[in-house]
C-alpha atoms as a PDB file:
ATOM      1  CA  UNK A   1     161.390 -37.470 170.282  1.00  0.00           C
ATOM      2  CA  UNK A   2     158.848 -40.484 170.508  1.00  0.00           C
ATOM      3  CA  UNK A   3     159.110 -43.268 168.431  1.00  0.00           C
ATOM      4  CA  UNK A   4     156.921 -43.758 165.436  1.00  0.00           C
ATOM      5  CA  UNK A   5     154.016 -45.323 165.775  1.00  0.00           C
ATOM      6  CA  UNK A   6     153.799 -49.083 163.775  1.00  0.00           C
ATOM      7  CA  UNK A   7     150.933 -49.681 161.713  1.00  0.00           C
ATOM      8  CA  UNK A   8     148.828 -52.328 163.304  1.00  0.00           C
ATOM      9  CA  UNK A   9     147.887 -55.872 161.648  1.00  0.00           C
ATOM     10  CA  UNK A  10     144.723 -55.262 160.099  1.00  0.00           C
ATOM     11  CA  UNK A  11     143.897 -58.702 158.563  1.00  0.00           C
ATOM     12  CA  UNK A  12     145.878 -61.906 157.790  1.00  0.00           C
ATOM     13  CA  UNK A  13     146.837 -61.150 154.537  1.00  0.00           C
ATOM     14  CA  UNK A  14     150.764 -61.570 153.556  1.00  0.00           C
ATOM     15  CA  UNK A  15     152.359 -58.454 152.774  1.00  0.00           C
ATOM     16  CA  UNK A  16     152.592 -57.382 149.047  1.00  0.00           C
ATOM     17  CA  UNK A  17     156.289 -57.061 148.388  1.00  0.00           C
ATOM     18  CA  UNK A  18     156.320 -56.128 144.517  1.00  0.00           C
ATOM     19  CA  UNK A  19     154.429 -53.715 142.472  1.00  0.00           C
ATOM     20  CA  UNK A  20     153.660 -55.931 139.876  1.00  0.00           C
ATOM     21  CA  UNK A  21     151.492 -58.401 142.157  1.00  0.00           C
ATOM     22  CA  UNK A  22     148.971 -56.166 142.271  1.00  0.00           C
ATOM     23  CA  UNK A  23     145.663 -56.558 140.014  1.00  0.00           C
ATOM     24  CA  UNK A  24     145.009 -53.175 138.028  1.00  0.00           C
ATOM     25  CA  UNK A  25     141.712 -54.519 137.550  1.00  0.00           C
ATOM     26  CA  UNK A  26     140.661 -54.869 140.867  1.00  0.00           C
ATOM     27  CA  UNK A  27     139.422 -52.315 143.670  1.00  0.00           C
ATOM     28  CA  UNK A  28     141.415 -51.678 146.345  1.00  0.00           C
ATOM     29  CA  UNK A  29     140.421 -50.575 149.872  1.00  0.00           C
ATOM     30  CA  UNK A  30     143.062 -48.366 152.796  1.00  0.00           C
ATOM     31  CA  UNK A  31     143.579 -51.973 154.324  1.00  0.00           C
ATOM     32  CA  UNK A  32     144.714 -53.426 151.541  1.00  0.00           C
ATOM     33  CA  UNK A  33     146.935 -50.390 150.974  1.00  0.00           C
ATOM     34  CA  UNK A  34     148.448 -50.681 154.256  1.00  0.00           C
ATOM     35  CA  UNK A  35     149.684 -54.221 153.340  1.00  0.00           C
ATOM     36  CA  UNK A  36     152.030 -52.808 150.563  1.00  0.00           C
ATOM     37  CA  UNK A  37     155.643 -52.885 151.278  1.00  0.00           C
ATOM     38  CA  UNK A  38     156.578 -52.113 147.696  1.00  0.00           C
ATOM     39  CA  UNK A  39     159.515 -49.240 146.946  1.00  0.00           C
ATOM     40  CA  UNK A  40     156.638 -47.409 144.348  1.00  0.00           C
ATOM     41  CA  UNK A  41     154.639 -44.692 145.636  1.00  0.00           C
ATOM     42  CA  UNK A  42     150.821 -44.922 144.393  1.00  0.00           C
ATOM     43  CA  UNK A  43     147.376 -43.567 145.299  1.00  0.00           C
ATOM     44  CA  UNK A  44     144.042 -44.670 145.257  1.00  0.00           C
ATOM     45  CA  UNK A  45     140.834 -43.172 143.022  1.00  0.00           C
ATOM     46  CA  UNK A  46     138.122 -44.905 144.114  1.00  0.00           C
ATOM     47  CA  UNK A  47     139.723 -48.150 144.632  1.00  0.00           C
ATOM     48  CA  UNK A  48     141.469 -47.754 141.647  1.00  0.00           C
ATOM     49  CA  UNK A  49     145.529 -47.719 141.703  1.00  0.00           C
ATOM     50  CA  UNK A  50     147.491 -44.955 140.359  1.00  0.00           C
ATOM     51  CA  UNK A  51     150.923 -45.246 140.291  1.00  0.00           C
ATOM     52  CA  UNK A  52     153.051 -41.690 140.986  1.00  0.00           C
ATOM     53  CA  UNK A  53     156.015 -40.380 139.327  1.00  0.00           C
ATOM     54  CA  UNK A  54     159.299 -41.412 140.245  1.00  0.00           C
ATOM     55  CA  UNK A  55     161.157 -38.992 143.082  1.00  0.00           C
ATOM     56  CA  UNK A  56     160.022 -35.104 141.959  1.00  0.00           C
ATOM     57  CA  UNK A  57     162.132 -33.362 139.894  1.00  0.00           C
ATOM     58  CA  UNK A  58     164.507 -30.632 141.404  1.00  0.00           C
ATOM     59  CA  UNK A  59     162.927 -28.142 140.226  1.00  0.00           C
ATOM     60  CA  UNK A  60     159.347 -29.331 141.732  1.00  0.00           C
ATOM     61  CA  UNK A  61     161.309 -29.655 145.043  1.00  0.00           C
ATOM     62  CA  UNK A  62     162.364 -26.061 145.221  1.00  0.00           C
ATOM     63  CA  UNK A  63     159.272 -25.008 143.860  1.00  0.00           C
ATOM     64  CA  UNK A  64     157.161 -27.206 146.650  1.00  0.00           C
ATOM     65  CA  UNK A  65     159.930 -26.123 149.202  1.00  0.00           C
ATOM     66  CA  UNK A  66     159.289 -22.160 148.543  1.00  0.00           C
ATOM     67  CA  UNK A  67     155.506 -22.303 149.177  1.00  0.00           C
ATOM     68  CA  UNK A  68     155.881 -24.913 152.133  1.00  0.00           C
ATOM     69  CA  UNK A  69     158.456 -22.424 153.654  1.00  0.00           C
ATOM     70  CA  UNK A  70     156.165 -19.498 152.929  1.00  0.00           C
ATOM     71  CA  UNK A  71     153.147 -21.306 154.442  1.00  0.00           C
ATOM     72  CA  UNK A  72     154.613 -22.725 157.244  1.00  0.00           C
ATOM     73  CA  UNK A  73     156.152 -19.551 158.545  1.00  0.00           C
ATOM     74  CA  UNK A  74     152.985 -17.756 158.117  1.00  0.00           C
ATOM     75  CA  UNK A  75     151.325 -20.971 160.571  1.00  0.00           C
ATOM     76  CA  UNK A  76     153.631 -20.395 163.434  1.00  0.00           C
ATOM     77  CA  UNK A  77     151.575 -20.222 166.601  1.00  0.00           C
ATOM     78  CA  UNK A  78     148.450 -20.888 164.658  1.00  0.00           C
ATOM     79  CA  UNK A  79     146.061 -23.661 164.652  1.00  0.00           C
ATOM     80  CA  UNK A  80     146.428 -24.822 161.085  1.00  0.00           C
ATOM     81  CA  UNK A  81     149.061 -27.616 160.096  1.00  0.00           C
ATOM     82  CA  UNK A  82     151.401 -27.412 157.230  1.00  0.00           C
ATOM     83  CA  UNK A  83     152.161 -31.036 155.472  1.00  0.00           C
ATOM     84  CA  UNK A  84     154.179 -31.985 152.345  1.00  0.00           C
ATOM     85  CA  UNK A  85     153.953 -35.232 150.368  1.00  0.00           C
ATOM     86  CA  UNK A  86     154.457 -37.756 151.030  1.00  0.00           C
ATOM     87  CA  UNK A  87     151.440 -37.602 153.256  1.00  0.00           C
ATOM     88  CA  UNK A  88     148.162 -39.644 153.347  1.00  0.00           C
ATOM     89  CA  UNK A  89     145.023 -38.185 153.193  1.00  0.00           C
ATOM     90  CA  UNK A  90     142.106 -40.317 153.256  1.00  0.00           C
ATOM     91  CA  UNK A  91     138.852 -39.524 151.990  1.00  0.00           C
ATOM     92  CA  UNK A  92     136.173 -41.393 153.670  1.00  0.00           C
ATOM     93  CA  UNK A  93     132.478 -42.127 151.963  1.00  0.00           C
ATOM     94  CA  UNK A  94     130.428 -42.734 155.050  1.00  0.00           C
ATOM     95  CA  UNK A  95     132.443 -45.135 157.389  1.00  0.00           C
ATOM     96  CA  UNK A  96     136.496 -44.367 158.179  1.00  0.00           C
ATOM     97  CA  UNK A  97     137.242 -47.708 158.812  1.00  0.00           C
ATOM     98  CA  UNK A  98     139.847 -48.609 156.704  1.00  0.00           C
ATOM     99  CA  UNK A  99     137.831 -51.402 154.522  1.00  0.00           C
ATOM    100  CA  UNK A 100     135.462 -48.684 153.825  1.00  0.00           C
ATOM    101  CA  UNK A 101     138.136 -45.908 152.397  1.00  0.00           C
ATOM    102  CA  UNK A 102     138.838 -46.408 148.931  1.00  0.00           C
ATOM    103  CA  UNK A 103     140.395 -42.847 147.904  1.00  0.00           C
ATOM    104  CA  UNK A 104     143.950 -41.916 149.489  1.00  0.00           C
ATOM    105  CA  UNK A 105     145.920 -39.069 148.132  1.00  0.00           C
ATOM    106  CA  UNK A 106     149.400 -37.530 148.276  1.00  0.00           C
ATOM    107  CA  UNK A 107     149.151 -34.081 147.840  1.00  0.00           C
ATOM    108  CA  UNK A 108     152.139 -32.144 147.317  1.00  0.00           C
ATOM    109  CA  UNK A 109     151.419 -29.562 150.105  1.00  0.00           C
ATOM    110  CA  UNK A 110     148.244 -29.527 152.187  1.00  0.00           C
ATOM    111  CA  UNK A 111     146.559 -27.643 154.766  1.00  0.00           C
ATOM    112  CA  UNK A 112     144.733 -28.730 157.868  1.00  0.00           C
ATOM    113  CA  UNK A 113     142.623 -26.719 160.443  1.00  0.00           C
ATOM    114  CA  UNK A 114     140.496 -29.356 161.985  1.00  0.00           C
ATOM    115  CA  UNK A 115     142.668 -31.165 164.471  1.00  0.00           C
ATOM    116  CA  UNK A 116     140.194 -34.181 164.547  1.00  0.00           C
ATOM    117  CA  UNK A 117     141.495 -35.327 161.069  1.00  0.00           C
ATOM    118  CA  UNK A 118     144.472 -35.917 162.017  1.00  0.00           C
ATOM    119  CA  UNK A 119     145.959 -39.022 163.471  1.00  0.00           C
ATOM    120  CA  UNK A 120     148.646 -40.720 163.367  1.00  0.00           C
ATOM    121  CA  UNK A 121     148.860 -41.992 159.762  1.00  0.00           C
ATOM    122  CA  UNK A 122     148.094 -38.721 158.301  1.00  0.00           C
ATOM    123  CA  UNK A 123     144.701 -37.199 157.465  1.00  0.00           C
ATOM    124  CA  UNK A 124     141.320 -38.487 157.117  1.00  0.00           C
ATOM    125  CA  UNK A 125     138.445 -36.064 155.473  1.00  0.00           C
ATOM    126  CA  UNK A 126     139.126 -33.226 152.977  1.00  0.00           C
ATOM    127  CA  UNK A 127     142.236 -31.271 154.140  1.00  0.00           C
ATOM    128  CA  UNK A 128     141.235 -26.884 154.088  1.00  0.00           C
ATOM    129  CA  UNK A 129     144.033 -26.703 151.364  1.00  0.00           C
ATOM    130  CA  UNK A 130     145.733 -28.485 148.511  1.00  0.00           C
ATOM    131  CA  UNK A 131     148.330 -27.874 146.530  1.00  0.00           C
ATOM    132  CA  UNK A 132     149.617 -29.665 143.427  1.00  0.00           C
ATOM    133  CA  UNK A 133     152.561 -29.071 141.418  1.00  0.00           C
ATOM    134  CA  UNK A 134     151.894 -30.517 138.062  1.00  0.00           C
ATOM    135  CA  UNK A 135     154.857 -31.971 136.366  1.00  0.00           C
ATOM    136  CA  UNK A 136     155.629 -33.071 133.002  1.00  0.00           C
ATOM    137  CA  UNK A 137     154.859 -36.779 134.314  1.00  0.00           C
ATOM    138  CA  UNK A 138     151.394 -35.643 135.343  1.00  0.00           C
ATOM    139  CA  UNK A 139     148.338 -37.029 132.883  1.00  0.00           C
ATOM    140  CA  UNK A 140     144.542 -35.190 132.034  1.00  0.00           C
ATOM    141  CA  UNK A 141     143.008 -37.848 133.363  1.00  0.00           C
ATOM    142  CA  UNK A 142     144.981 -38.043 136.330  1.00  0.00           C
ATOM    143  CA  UNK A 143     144.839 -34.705 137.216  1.00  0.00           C
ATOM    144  CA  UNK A 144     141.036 -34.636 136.466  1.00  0.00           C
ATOM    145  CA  UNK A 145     140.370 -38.121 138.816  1.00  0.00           C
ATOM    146  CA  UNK A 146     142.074 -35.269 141.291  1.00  0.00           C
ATOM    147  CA  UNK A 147     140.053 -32.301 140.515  1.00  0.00           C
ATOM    148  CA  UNK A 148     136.799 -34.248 141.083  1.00  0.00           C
ATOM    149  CA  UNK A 149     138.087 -35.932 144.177  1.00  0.00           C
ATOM    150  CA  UNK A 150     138.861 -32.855 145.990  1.00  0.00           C
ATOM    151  CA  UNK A 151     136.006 -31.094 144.476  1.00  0.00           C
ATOM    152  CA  UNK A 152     133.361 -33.718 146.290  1.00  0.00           C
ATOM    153  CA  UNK A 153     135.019 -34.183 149.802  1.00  0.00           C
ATOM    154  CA  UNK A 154     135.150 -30.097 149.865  1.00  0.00           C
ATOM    155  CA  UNK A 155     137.868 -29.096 149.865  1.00  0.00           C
ATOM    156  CA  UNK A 156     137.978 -25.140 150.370  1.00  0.00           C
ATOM    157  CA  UNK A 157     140.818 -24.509 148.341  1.00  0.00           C
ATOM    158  CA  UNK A 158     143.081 -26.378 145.908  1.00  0.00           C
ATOM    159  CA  UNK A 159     145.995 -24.485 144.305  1.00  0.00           C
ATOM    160  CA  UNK A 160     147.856 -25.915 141.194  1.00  0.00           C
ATOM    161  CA  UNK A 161     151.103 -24.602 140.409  1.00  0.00           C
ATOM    162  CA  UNK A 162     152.599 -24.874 137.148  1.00  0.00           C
ATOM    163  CA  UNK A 163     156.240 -25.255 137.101  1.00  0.00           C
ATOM    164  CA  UNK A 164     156.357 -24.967 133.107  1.00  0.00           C
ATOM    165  CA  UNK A 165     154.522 -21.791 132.618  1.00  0.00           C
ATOM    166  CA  UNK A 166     155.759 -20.498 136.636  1.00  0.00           C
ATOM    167  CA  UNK A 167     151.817 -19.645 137.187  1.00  0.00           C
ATOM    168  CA  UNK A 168     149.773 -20.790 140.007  1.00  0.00           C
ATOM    169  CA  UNK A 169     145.554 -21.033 139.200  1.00  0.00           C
ATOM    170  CA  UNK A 170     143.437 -21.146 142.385  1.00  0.00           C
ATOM    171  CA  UNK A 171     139.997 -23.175 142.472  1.00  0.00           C
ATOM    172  CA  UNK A 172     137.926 -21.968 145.615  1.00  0.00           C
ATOM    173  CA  UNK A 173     134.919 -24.474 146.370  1.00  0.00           C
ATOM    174  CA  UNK A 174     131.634 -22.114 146.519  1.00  0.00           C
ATOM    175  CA  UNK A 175     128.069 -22.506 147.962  1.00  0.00           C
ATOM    176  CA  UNK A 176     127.085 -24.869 145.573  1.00  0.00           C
ATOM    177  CA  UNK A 177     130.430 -27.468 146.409  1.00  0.00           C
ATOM    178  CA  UNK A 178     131.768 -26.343 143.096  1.00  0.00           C
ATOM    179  CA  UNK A 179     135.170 -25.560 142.528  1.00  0.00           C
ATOM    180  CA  UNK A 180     135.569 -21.918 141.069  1.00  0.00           C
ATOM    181  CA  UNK A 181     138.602 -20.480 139.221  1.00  0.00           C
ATOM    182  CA  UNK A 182     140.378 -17.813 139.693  1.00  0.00           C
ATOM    183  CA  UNK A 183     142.787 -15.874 136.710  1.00  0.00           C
ATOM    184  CA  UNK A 184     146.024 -17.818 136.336  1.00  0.00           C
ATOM    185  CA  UNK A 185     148.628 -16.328 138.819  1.00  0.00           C
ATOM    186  CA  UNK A 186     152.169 -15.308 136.920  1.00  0.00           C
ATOM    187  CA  UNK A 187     155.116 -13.465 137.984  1.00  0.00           C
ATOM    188  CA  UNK A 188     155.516 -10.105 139.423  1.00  0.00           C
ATOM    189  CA  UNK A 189     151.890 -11.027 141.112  1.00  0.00           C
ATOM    190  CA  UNK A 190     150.488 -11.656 144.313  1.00  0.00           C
ATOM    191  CA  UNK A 191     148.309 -14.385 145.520  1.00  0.00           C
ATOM    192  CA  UNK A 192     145.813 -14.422 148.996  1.00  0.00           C
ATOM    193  CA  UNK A 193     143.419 -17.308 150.180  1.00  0.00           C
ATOM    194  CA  UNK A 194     140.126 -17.323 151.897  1.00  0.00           C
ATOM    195  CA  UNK A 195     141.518 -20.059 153.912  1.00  0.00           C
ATOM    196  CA  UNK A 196     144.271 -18.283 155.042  1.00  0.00           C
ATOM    197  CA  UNK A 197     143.383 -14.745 156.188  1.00  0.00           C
ATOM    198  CA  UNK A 198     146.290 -12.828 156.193  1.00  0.00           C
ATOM    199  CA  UNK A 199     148.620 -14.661 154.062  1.00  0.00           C
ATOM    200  CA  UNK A 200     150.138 -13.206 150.925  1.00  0.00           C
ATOM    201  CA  UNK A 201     152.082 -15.023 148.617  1.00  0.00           C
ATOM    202  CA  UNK A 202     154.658 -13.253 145.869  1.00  0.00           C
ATOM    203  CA  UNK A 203     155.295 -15.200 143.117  1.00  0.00           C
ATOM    204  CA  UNK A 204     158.966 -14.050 142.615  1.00  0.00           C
ATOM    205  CA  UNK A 205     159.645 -15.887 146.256  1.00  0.00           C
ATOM    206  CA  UNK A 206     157.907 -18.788 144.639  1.00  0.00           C
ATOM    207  CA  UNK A 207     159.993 -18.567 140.773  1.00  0.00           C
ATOM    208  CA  UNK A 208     162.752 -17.141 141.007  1.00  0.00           C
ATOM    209  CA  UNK A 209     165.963 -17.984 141.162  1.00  0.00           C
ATOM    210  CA  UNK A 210     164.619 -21.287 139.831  1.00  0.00           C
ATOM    211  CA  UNK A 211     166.054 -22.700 136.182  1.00  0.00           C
END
């Protein structure tokens, strides 16, 4: 196995070591990002810092685990990747530099089919998939700053998966870059993706067996 790859210096700046150094009011860039050695796991919206739940629930594990499994057997010998949080993506304006890229995102399970955008930090440009679980932690406005994120980049296909109501509603980005819905997903049903040709998803594999 080779060894991980170190992040290299970007700038001079000391290392932030706590959380609570950090100015909410300020923008933040993928450099600075890079400089924090802090336990927390956050994202950035547009510069802005967004601070993520504590370790997923067991429940969102085995839910995550099910479709990752599902997905990433389906992917065997095929060009897609499979990835599960955490997991950067980076979503680039014009220039990827890391100054320039103030959006990076965890998903909880994404999709990549263009090999380019991938390196050794993760992704950079929209991945073909996402997948969220919500959890009781997650806000509106959190999940909307998400939404719209995904939504602009173009993303093909974002999937979020309720773990309360065991229902999974598909957004599929059309002609226009909009995202459109799809009915909400529940038990006993069976799901397909544009991105995925081929793949079927039951929900039961997904659900059950989960309390």
């Amino acid at each position: 196995m080779s060894k991980p790859i170190p992040y290299p210096v970007l700038n001079d700046d000391e290392p932030v070591r706590q959380f609570n150094e950090l100015d909410a009011s300020l923008t933040y860039s993928y450099s600075n990002y890079l400089n924090w050695l802090f336990p927390e796991r956050v994202e950035l919206i547009k510069g802005k810092i967004f601070k993520m739940s504590p370790a997923p629930s067991r429940v969102h594990q085995e839910v995550a685990g099910n479709i990752f499994l599902k997905i990433g057997n389906f992917l065997e010998g095929k060009p897609c990747k499979v990835y599960s949080a955490p997991f950067d993506v980076r979503f680039p304006k014009e220039s990827k530099a890391d100054k320039d890229v103030y959006t990076v995102l965890q998903p909880d399970i994404c999709v990549v089919c263009d090999k380019s955008k991938l390196d050794a930090r993760g992704c950079i440009g929209a991945p073909d998939l996402v997948i969220e679980i919500l959890s009781p932690g997650n806000t509106k406005m959190e999940l909307l700053n998400k939404y719209r994120v995904y939504e602009e980049f173009g993303v093909k296909e974002y999937w979020v998966v309720s773990q309360s109501d065991q229902s999974i509603l598909i957004y599929t980005l059309n002609d226009s870059g909009k995202f459109q819905p799809s009915k909400i997903f529940t038990h006993s049903e069976k799901i397909t993706s544009l991105v995925l040709p081929g793949f079927e998803l039951e929900l039961d594999d997904v659900f059950d067996d989960i309390d």
